[in-house]
C-alpha atoms as a PDB file:
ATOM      1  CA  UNK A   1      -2.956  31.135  34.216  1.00  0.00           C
ATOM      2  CA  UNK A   2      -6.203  29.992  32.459  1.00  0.00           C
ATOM      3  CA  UNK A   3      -6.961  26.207  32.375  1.00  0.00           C
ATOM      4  CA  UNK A   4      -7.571  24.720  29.481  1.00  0.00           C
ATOM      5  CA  UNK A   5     -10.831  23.074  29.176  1.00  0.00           C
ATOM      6  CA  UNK A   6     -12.547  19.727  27.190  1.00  0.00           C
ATOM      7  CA  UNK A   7     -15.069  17.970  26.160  1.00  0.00           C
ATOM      8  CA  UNK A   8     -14.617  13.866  26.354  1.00  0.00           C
ATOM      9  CA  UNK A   9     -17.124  12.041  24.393  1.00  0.00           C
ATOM     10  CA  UNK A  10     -17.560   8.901  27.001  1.00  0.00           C
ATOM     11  CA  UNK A  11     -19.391   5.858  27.035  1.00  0.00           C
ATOM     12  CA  UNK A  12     -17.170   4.363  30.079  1.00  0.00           C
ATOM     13  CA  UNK A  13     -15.784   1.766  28.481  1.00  0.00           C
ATOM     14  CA  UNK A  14     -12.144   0.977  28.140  1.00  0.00           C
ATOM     15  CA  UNK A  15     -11.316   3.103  25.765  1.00  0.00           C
ATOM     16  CA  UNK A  16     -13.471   6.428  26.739  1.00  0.00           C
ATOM     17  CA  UNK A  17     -12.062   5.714  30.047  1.00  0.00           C
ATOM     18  CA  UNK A  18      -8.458   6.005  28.959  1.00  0.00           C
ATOM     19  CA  UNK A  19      -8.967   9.358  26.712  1.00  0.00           C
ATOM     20  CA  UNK A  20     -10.718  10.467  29.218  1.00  0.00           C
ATOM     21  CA  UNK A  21      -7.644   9.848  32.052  1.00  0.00           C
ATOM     22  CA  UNK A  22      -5.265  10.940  29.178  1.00  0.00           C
ATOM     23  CA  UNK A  23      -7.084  14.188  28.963  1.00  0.00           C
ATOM     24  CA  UNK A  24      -7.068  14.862  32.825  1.00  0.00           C
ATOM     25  CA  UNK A  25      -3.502  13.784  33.042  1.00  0.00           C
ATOM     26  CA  UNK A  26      -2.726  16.159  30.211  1.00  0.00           C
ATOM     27  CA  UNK A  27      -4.099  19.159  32.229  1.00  0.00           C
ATOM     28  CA  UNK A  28      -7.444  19.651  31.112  1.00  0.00           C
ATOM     29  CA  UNK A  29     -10.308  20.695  33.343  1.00  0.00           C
ATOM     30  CA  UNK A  30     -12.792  18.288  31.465  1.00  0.00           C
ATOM     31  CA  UNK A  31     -16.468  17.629  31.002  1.00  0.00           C
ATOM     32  CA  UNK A  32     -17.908  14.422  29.607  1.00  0.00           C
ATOM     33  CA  UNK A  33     -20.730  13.659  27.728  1.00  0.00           C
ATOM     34  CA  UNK A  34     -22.637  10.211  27.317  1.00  0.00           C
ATOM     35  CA  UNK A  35     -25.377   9.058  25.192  1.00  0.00           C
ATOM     36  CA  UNK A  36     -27.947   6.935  25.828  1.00  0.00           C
ATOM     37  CA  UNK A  37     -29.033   5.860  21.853  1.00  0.00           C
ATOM     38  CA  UNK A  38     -31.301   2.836  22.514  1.00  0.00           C
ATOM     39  CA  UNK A  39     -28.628   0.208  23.439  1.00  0.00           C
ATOM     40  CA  UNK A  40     -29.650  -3.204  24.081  1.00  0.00           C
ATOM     41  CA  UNK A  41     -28.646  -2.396  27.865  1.00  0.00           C
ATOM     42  CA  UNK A  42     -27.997   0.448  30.461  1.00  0.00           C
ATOM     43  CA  UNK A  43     -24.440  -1.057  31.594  1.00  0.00           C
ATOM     44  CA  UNK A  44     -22.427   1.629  29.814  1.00  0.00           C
ATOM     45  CA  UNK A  45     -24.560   4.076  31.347  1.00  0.00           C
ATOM     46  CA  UNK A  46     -24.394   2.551  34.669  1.00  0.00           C
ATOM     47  CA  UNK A  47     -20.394   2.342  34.489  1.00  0.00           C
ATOM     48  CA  UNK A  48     -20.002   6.166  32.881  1.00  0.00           C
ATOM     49  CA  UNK A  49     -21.602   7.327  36.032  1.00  0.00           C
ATOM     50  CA  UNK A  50     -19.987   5.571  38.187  1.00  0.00           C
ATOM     51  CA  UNK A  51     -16.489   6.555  36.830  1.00  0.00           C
ATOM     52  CA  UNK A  52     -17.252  10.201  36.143  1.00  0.00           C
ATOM     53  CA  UNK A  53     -18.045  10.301  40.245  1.00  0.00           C
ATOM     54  CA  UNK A  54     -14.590   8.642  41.009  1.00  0.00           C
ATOM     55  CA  UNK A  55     -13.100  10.951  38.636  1.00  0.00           C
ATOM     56  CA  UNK A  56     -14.888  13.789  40.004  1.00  0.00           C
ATOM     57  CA  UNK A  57     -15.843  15.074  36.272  1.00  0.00           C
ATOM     58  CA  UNK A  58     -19.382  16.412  35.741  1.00  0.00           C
ATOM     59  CA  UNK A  59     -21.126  14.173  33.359  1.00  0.00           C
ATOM     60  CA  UNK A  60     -23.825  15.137  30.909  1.00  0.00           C
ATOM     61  CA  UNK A  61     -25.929  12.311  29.940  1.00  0.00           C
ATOM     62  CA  UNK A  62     -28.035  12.622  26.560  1.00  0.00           C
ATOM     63  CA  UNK A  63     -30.626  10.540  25.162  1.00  0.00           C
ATOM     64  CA  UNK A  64     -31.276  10.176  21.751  1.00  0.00           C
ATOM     65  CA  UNK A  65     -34.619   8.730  20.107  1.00  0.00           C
ATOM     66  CA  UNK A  66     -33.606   8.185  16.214  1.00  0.00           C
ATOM     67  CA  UNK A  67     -35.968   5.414  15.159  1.00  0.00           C
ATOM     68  CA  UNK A  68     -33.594   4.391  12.427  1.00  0.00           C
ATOM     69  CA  UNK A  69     -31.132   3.223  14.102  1.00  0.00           C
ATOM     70  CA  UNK A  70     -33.020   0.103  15.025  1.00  0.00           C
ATOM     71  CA  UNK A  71     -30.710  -1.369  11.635  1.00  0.00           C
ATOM     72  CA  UNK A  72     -27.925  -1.643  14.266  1.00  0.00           C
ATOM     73  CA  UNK A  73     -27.830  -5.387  16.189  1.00  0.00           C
ATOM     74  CA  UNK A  74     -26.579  -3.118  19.056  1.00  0.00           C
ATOM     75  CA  UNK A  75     -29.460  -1.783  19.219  1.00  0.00           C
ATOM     76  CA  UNK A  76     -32.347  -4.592  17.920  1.00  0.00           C
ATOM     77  CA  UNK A  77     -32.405  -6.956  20.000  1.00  0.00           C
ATOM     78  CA  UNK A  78     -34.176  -9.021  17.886  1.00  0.00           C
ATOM     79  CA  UNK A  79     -31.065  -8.766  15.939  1.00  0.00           C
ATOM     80  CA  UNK A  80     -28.358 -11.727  16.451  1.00  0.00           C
ATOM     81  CA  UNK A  81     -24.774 -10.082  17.201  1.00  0.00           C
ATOM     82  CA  UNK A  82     -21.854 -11.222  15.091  1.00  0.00           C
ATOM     83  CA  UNK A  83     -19.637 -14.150  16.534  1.00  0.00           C
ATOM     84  CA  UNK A  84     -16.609 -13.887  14.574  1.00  0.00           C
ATOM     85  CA  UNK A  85     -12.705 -15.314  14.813  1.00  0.00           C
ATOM     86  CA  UNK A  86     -10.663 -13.055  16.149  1.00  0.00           C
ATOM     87  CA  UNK A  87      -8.706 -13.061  12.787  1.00  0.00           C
ATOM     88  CA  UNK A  88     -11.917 -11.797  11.284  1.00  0.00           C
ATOM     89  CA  UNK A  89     -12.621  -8.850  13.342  1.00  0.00           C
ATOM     90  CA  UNK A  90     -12.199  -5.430  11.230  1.00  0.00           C
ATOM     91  CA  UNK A  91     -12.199  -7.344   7.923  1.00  0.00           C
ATOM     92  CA  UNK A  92     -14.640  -8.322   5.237  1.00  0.00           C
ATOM     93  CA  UNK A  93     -16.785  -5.457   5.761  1.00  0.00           C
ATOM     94  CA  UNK A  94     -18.812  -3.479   8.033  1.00  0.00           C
ATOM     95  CA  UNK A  95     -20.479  -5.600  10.601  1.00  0.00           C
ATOM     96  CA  UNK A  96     -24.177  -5.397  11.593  1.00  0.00           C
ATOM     97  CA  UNK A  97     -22.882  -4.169  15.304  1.00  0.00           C
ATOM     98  CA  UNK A  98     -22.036  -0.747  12.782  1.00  0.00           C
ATOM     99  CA  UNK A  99     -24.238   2.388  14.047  1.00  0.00           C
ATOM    100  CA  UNK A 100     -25.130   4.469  11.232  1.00  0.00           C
ATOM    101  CA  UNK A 101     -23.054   8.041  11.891  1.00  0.00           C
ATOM    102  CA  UNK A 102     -23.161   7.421  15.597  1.00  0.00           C
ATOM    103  CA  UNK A 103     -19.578   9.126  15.964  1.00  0.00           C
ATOM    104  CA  UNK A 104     -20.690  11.340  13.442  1.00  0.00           C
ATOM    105  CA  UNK A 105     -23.591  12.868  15.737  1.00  0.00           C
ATOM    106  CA  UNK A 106     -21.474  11.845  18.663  1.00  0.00           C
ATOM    107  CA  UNK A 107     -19.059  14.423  17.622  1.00  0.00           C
ATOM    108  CA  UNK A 108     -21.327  16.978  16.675  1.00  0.00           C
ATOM    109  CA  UNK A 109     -22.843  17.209  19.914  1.00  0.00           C
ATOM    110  CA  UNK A 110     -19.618  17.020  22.156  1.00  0.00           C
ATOM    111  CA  UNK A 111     -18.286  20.108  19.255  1.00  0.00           C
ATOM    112  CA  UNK A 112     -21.425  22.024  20.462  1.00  0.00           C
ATOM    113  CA  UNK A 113     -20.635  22.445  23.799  1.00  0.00           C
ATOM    114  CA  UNK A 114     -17.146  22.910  23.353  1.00  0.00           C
ATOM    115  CA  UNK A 115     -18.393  25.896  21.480  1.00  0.00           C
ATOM    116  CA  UNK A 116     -20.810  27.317  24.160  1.00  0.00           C
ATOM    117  CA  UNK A 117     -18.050  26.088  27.380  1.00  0.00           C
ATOM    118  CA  UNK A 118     -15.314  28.082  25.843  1.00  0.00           C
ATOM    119  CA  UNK A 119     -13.638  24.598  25.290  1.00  0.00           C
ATOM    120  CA  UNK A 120     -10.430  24.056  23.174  1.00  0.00           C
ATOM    121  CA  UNK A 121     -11.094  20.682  22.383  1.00  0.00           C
ATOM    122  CA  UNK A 122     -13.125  17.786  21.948  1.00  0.00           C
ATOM    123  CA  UNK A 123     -11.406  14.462  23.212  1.00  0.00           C
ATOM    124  CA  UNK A 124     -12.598  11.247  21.447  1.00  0.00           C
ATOM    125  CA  UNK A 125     -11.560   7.755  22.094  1.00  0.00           C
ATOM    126  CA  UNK A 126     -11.834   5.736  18.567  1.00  0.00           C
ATOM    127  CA  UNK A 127      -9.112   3.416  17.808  1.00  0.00           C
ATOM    128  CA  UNK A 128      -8.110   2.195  14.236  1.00  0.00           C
ATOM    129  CA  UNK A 129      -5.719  -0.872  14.824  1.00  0.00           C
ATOM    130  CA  UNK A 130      -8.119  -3.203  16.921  1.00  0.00           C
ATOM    131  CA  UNK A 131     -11.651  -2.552  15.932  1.00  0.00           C
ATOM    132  CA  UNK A 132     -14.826  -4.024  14.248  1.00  0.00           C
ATOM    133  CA  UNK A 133     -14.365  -2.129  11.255  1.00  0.00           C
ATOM    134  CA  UNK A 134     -16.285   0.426  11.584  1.00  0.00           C
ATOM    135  CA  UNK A 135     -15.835   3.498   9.074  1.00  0.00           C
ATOM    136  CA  UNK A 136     -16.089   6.234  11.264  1.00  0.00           C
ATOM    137  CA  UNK A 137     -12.954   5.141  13.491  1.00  0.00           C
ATOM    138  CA  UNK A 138     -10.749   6.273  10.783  1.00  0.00           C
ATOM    139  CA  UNK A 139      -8.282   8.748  11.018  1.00  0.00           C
ATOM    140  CA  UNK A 140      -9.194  10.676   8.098  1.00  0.00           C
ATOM    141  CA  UNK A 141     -12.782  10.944   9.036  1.00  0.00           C
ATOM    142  CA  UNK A 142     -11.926  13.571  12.193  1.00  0.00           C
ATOM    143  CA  UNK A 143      -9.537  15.057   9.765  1.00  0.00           C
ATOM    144  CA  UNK A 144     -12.211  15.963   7.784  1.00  0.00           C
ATOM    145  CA  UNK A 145     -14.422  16.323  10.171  1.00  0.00           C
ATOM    146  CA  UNK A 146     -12.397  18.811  12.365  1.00  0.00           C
ATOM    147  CA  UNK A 147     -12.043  21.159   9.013  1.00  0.00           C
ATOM    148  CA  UNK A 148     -15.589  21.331   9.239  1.00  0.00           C
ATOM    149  CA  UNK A 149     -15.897  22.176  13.389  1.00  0.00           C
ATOM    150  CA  UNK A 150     -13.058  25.136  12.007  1.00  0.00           C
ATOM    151  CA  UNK A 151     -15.861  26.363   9.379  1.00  0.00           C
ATOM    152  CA  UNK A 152     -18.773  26.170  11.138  1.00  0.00           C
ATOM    153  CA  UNK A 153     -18.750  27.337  14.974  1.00  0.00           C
ATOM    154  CA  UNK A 154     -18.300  30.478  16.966  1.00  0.00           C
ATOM    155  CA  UNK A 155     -15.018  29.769  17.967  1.00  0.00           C
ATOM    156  CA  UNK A 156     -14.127  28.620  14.818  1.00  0.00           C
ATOM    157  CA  UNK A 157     -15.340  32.042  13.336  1.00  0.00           C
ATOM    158  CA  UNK A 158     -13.187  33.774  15.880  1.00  0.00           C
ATOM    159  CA  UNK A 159     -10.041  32.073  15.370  1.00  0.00           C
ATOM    160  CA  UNK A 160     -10.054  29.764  17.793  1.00  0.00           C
ATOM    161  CA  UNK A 161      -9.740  26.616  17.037  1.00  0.00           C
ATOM    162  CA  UNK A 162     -11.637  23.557  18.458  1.00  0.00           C
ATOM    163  CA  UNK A 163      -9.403  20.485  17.962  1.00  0.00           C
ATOM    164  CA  UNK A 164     -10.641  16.656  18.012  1.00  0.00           C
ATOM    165  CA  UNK A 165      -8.053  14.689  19.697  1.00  0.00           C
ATOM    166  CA  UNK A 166      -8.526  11.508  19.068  1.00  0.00           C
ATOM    167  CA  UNK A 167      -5.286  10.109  21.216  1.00  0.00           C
ATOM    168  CA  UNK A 168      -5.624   6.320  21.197  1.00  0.00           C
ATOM    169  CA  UNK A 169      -6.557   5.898  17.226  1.00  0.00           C
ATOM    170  CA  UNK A 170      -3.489   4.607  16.337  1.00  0.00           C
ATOM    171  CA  UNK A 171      -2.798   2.409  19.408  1.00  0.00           C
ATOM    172  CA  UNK A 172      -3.455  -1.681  19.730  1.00  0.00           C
ATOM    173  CA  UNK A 173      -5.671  -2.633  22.994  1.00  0.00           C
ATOM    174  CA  UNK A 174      -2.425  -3.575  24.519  1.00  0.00           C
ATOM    175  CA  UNK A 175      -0.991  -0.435  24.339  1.00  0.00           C
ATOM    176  CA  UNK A 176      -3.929   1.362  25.282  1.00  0.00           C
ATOM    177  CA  UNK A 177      -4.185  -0.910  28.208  1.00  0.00           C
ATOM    178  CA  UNK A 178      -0.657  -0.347  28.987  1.00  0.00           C
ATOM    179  CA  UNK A 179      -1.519   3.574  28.647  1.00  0.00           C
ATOM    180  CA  UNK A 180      -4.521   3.282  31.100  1.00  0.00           C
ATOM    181  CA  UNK A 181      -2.568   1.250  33.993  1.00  0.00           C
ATOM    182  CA  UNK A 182       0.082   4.139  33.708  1.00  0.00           C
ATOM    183  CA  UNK A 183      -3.000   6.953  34.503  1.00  0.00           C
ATOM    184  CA  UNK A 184      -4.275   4.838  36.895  1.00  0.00           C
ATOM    185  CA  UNK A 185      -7.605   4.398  35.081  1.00  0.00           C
ATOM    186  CA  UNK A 186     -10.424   2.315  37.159  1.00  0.00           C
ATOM    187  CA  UNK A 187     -10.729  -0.100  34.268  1.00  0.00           C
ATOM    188  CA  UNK A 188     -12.237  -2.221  37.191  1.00  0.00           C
ATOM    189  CA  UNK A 189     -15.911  -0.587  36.480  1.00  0.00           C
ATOM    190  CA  UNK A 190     -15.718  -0.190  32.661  1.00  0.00           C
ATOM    191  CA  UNK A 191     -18.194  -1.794  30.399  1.00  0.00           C
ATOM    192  CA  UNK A 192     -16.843  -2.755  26.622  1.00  0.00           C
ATOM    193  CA  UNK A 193     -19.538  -5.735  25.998  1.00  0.00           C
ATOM    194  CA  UNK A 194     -22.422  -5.226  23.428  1.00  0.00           C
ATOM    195  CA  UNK A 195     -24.642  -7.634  25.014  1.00  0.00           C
ATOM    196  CA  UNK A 196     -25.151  -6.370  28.373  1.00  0.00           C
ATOM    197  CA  UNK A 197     -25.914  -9.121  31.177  1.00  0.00           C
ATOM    198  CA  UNK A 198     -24.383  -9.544  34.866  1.00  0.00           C
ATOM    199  CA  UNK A 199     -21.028 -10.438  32.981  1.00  0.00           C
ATOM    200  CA  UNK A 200     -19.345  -9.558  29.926  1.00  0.00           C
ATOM    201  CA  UNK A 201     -20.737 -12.031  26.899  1.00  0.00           C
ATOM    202  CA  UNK A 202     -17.017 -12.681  25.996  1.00  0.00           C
ATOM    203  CA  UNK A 203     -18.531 -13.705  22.324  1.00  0.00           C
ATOM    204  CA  UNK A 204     -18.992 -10.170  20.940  1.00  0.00           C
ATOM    205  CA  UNK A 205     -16.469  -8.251  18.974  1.00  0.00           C
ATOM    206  CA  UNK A 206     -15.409  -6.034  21.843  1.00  0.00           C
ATOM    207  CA  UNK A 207     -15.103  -8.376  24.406  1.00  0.00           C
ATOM    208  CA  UNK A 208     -12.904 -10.207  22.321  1.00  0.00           C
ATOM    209  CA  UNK A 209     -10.884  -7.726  21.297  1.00  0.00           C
ATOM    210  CA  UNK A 210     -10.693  -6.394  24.927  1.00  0.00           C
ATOM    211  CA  UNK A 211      -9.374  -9.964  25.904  1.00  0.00           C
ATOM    212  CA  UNK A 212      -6.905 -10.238  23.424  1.00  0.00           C
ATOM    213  CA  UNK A 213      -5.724  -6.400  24.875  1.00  0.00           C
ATOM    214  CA  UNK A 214      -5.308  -7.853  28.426  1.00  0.00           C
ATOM    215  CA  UNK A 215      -4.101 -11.166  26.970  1.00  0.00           C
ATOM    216  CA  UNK A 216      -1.397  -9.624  24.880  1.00  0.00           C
ATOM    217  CA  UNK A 217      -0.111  -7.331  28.126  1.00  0.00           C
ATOM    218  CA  UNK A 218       0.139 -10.407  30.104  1.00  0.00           C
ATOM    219  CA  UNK A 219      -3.075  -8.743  32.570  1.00  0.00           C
ATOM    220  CA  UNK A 220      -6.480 -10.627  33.959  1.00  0.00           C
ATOM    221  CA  UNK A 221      -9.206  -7.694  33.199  1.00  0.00           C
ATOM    222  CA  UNK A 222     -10.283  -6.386  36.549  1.00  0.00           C
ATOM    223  CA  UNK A 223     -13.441  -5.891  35.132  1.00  0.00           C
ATOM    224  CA  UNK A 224     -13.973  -9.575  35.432  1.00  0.00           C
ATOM    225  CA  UNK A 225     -11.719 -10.921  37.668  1.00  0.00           C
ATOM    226  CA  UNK A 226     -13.280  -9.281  41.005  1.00  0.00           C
ATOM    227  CA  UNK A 227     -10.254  -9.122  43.028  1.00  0.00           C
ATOM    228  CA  UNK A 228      -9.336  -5.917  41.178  1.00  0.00           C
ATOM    229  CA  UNK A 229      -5.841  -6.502  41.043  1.00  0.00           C
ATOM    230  CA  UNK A 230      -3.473  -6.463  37.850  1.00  0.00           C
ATOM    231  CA  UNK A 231      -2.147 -10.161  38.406  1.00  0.00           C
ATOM    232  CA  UNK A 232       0.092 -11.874  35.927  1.00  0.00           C
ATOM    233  CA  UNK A 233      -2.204 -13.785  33.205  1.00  0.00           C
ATOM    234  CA  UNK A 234      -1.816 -17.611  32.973  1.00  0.00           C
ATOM    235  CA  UNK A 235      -0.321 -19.039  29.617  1.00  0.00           C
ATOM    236  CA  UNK A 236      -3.370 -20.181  27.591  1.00  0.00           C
ATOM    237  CA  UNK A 237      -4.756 -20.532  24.085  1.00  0.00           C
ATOM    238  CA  UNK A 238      -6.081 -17.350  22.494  1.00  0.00           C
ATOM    239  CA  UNK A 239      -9.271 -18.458  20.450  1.00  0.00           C
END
Protein backbone atom coordinates (compact mmCIF):
# COMPACT_ATOMS: atom_id res chain seq x y z
CA UNK A 1 0.00 0.00 0.00
CA UNK A 2 1.69 3.35 -0.94
CA UNK A 3 1.65 6.17 1.70
CA UNK A 4 0.47 9.16 0.88
CA UNK A 5 2.81 11.96 1.23
CA UNK A 6 2.71 16.11 2.14
CA UNK A 7 4.04 19.06 2.27
CA UNK A 8 3.06 21.34 5.58
CA UNK A 9 3.90 24.89 5.19
CA UNK A 10 5.05 25.53 9.08
CA UNK A 11 6.11 28.33 11.00
CA UNK A 12 5.49 26.37 14.50
CA UNK A 13 3.08 28.32 15.76
CA UNK A 14 -0.32 27.28 16.93
CA UNK A 15 -1.85 26.96 14.03
CA UNK A 16 1.03 25.29 11.67
CA UNK A 17 1.36 23.08 14.57
CA UNK A 18 -2.19 21.81 14.45
CA UNK A 19 -2.32 21.28 10.42
CA UNK A 20 0.61 19.90 10.76
CA UNK A 21 -0.69 17.11 13.66
CA UNK A 22 -3.96 17.00 11.57
CA UNK A 23 -1.98 15.94 8.59
CA UNK A 24 0.05 13.18 10.49
CA UNK A 25 -3.05 12.02 12.21
CA UNK A 26 -4.72 11.84 8.83
CA UNK A 27 -2.04 9.37 7.53
CA UNK A 28 0.32 11.34 5.74
CA UNK A 29 4.05 10.71 5.72
CA UNK A 30 4.81 14.57 5.83
CA UNK A 31 7.59 17.04 5.24
CA UNK A 32 7.58 20.61 6.47
CA UNK A 33 8.91 23.59 5.27
CA UNK A 34 9.74 26.95 7.19
CA UNK A 35 10.81 30.28 6.14
CA UNK A 36 12.95 32.48 7.58
CA UNK A 37 11.71 36.09 5.68
CA UNK A 38 13.45 38.71 7.88
CA UNK A 39 11.20 38.53 11.01
CA UNK A 40 11.82 40.81 13.76
CA UNK A 41 12.99 37.53 15.72
CA UNK A 42 14.22 33.85 15.33
CA UNK A 43 11.51 32.41 17.94
CA UNK A 44 9.36 30.80 15.25
CA UNK A 45 12.36 29.35 13.90
CA UNK A 46 13.62 28.24 17.15
CA UNK A 47 10.10 26.55 18.06
CA UNK A 48 9.60 24.90 14.27
CA UNK A 49 12.73 23.03 15.01
CA UNK A 50 12.14 22.07 18.02
CA UNK A 51 8.66 20.58 17.19
CA UNK A 52 9.58 19.04 13.85
CA UNK A 53 12.32 16.89 16.16
CA UNK A 54 9.49 15.82 18.63
CA UNK A 55 7.42 15.06 15.74
CA UNK A 56 10.11 13.29 14.07
CA UNK A 57 9.27 15.19 10.57
CA UNK A 58 12.23 16.36 8.47
CA UNK A 59 12.15 20.06 8.29
CA UNK A 60 13.38 22.22 5.46
CA UNK A 61 14.20 25.61 6.53
CA UNK A 62 14.35 28.47 3.74
CA UNK A 63 15.50 31.88 3.87
CA UNK A 64 14.29 34.48 1.89
CA UNK A 65 16.06 38.00 1.23
CA UNK A 66 13.16 40.21 -0.56
CA UNK A 67 14.18 43.74 0.35
CA UNK A 68 10.62 44.90 -0.06
CA UNK A 69 9.17 43.45 2.39
CA UNK A 70 10.71 45.79 4.91
CA UNK A 71 6.80 47.66 4.41
CA UNK A 72 5.71 44.90 6.85
CA UNK A 73 5.96 46.08 10.89
CA UNK A 74 6.71 42.31 11.23
CA UNK A 75 9.47 42.75 9.70
CA UNK A 76 10.79 46.71 10.39
CA UNK A 77 11.48 46.99 13.44
CA UNK A 78 11.58 50.43 13.30
CA UNK A 79 8.01 49.94 12.57
CA UNK A 80 5.47 50.21 15.71
CA UNK A 81 3.08 46.99 15.71
CA UNK A 82 -0.65 47.58 15.89
CA UNK A 83 -2.31 47.51 19.47
CA UNK A 84 -5.81 47.07 18.71
CA UNK A 85 -9.25 45.95 20.78
CA UNK A 86 -9.94 42.73 20.35
CA UNK A 87 -13.28 43.82 18.69
CA UNK A 88 -11.09 45.46 16.11
CA UNK A 89 -8.97 42.68 15.02
CA UNK A 90 -9.81 41.58 11.22
CA UNK A 91 -11.78 44.79 10.61
CA UNK A 92 -11.22 48.20 9.14
CA UNK A 93 -8.65 47.10 6.85
CA UNK A 94 -5.46 45.44 6.33
CA UNK A 95 -3.12 46.05 9.17
CA UNK A 96 0.55 47.10 8.83
CA UNK A 97 1.52 43.46 10.49
CA UNK A 98 0.11 42.39 6.53
CA UNK A 99 3.15 40.70 4.48
CA UNK A 100 2.85 41.50 0.97
CA UNK A 101 2.01 37.83 -0.86
CA UNK A 102 3.85 36.04 1.89
CA UNK A 103 1.28 33.01 1.61
CA UNK A 104 1.34 33.65 -1.86
CA UNK A 105 5.21 32.69 -2.21
CA UNK A 106 4.70 30.56 0.83
CA UNK A 107 2.56 28.39 -1.23
CA UNK A 108 4.45 28.42 -4.23
CA UNK A 109 7.39 27.05 -2.72
CA UNK A 110 5.74 24.27 -0.49
CA UNK A 111 3.68 23.41 -4.33
CA UNK A 112 7.27 22.98 -5.70
CA UNK A 113 8.34 20.32 -3.77
CA UNK A 114 5.23 18.61 -3.64
CA UNK A 115 5.86 18.44 -7.32
CA UNK A 116 9.49 17.08 -7.25
CA UNK A 117 8.55 14.60 -3.72
CA UNK A 118 5.79 12.94 -5.59
CA UNK A 119 3.51 14.68 -2.94
CA UNK A 120 -0.37 14.76 -3.16
CA UNK A 121 -0.77 17.70 -1.25
CA UNK A 122 0.25 20.78 0.22
CA UNK A 123 -1.14 21.31 3.88
CA UNK A 124 -1.55 25.00 4.94
CA UNK A 125 -2.69 26.33 8.19
CA UNK A 126 -4.57 29.87 7.46
CA UNK A 127 -7.65 30.50 9.32
CA UNK A 128 -10.49 32.94 8.24
CA UNK A 129 -12.75 33.39 11.43
CA UNK A 130 -10.05 34.77 13.97
CA UNK A 131 -7.44 36.65 12.10
CA UNK A 132 -5.83 40.13 11.47
CA UNK A 133 -7.40 40.50 8.28
CA UNK A 134 -5.17 39.60 6.15
CA UNK A 135 -6.29 38.94 2.38
CA UNK A 136 -4.52 36.00 1.62
CA UNK A 137 -6.25 33.85 4.51
CA UNK A 138 -9.29 33.70 2.45
CA UNK A 139 -10.85 30.80 1.27
CA UNK A 140 -11.21 31.77 -2.19
CA UNK A 141 -7.65 32.76 -2.59
CA UNK A 142 -6.35 28.77 -2.42
CA UNK A 143 -9.35 28.14 -4.53
CA UNK A 144 -7.91 30.04 -7.02
CA UNK A 145 -4.78 29.44 -6.29
CA UNK A 146 -4.99 25.56 -6.36
CA UNK A 147 -6.57 25.91 -10.13
CA UNK A 148 -3.41 27.37 -10.89
CA UNK A 149 -0.93 24.48 -9.01
CA UNK A 150 -3.54 22.07 -11.48
CA UNK A 151 -2.26 24.22 -14.65
CA UNK A 152 1.06 24.68 -14.04
CA UNK A 153 3.15 21.62 -12.53
CA UNK A 154 4.30 18.20 -13.56
CA UNK A 155 1.89 16.47 -11.69
CA UNK A 156 -0.64 18.67 -12.59
CA UNK A 157 0.23 17.97 -16.35
CA UNK A 158 -0.03 14.30 -15.60
CA UNK A 159 -3.25 14.17 -13.96
CA UNK A 160 -2.42 14.19 -10.72
CA UNK A 161 -3.59 16.50 -8.75
CA UNK A 162 -1.78 18.50 -5.98
CA UNK A 163 -4.45 19.68 -3.49
CA UNK A 164 -4.02 22.68 -0.84
CA UNK A 165 -5.70 21.67 2.24
CA UNK A 166 -6.15 24.30 4.15
CA UNK A 167 -8.07 22.34 7.24
CA UNK A 168 -8.43 24.93 10.00
CA UNK A 169 -9.69 28.04 7.65
CA UNK A 170 -12.96 27.92 8.73
CA UNK A 171 -12.38 27.13 12.45
CA UNK A 172 -12.35 29.86 15.58
CA UNK A 173 -9.00 29.57 17.85
CA UNK A 174 -11.15 27.68 20.21
CA UNK A 175 -11.93 25.10 18.04
CA UNK A 176 -8.66 24.81 16.64
CA UNK A 177 -7.36 24.61 20.11
CA UNK A 178 -9.87 22.09 20.94
CA UNK A 179 -8.65 20.21 17.59
CA UNK A 180 -4.92 20.36 18.69
CA UNK A 181 -5.48 18.97 22.44
CA UNK A 182 -7.38 16.03 20.66
CA UNK A 183 -3.89 15.24 18.37
CA UNK A 184 -1.97 15.76 21.17
CA UNK A 185 -0.12 18.74 19.65
CA UNK A 186 2.96 20.17 21.90
CA UNK A 187 1.36 23.59 21.86
CA UNK A 188 3.75 23.91 24.94
CA UNK A 189 6.79 25.06 22.47
CA UNK A 190 4.78 27.02 19.84
CA UNK A 191 5.48 30.59 19.11
CA UNK A 192 2.29 32.83 17.77
CA UNK A 193 3.76 36.40 19.04
CA UNK A 194 5.01 39.01 16.44
CA UNK A 195 7.28 40.66 18.76
CA UNK A 196 9.61 38.08 19.78
CA UNK A 197 11.20 38.50 23.43
CA UNK A 198 11.67 35.81 26.37
CA UNK A 199 7.73 35.90 26.60
CA UNK A 200 4.92 36.37 24.41
CA UNK A 201 4.17 40.44 24.08
CA UNK A 202 0.45 39.61 24.82
CA UNK A 203 -0.27 43.21 22.98
CA UNK A 204 0.02 42.01 19.36
CA UNK A 205 -2.78 40.76 17.24
CA UNK A 206 -1.87 37.11 17.58
CA UNK A 207 -1.25 36.91 21.00
CA UNK A 208 -4.47 38.27 21.56
CA UNK A 209 -6.28 36.34 19.50
CA UNK A 210 -4.40 33.21 20.79
CA UNK A 211 -5.63 34.26 24.37
CA UNK A 212 -9.02 34.74 23.57
CA UNK A 213 -8.65 30.85 21.84
CA UNK A 214 -7.47 29.44 25.23
CA UNK A 215 -9.78 31.84 27.08
CA UNK A 216 -12.86 30.82 25.21
CA UNK A 217 -11.95 26.79 25.78
CA UNK A 218 -11.69 27.43 29.38
CA UNK A 219 -7.44 26.43 28.96
CA UNK A 220 -4.17 28.43 30.51
CA UNK A 221 -1.74 28.34 27.24
CA UNK A 222 1.07 26.00 28.10
CA UNK A 223 3.12 28.06 26.16
CA UNK A 224 3.10 30.48 29.01
CA UNK A 225 2.08 28.91 31.90
CA UNK A 226 5.35 26.60 32.40
CA UNK A 227 3.82 23.83 34.20
CA UNK A 228 2.66 22.46 30.83
CA UNK A 229 -0.48 21.23 31.95
CA UNK A 230 -4.08 21.99 30.44
CA UNK A 231 -5.55 23.37 33.86
CA UNK A 232 -8.98 24.88 34.09
CA UNK A 233 -8.72 28.84 33.34
CA UNK A 234 -9.81 31.23 36.16
CA UNK A 235 -12.99 33.44 35.47
CA UNK A 236 -11.61 36.86 34.41
CA UNK A 237 -12.25 39.86 32.19
CA UNK A 238 -11.38 39.43 28.52
CA UNK A 239 -9.88 42.90 27.40
Amino acid sequence: MRIKKAVVLFSGGLDSTTALCWALDRGYACEAVSFDYGQRHNRETFSARRIARFLGVKLYEIRLAFPWLGVSSIIDKKKRLPDRRLSKIGAGGIPSTYVPGRNLVFASIGVSLADAAGAEAVVLGPNFIDHSGYPDCRPQFYRALEKAVAAGTRRGALGKKIELLTPLIRLSKKEIIKLALKLKAPLKYTWSCYAGGARPCGVCDSCKLRAKGFLDAGLLDPAIYSNGTQQKAKEGKRK
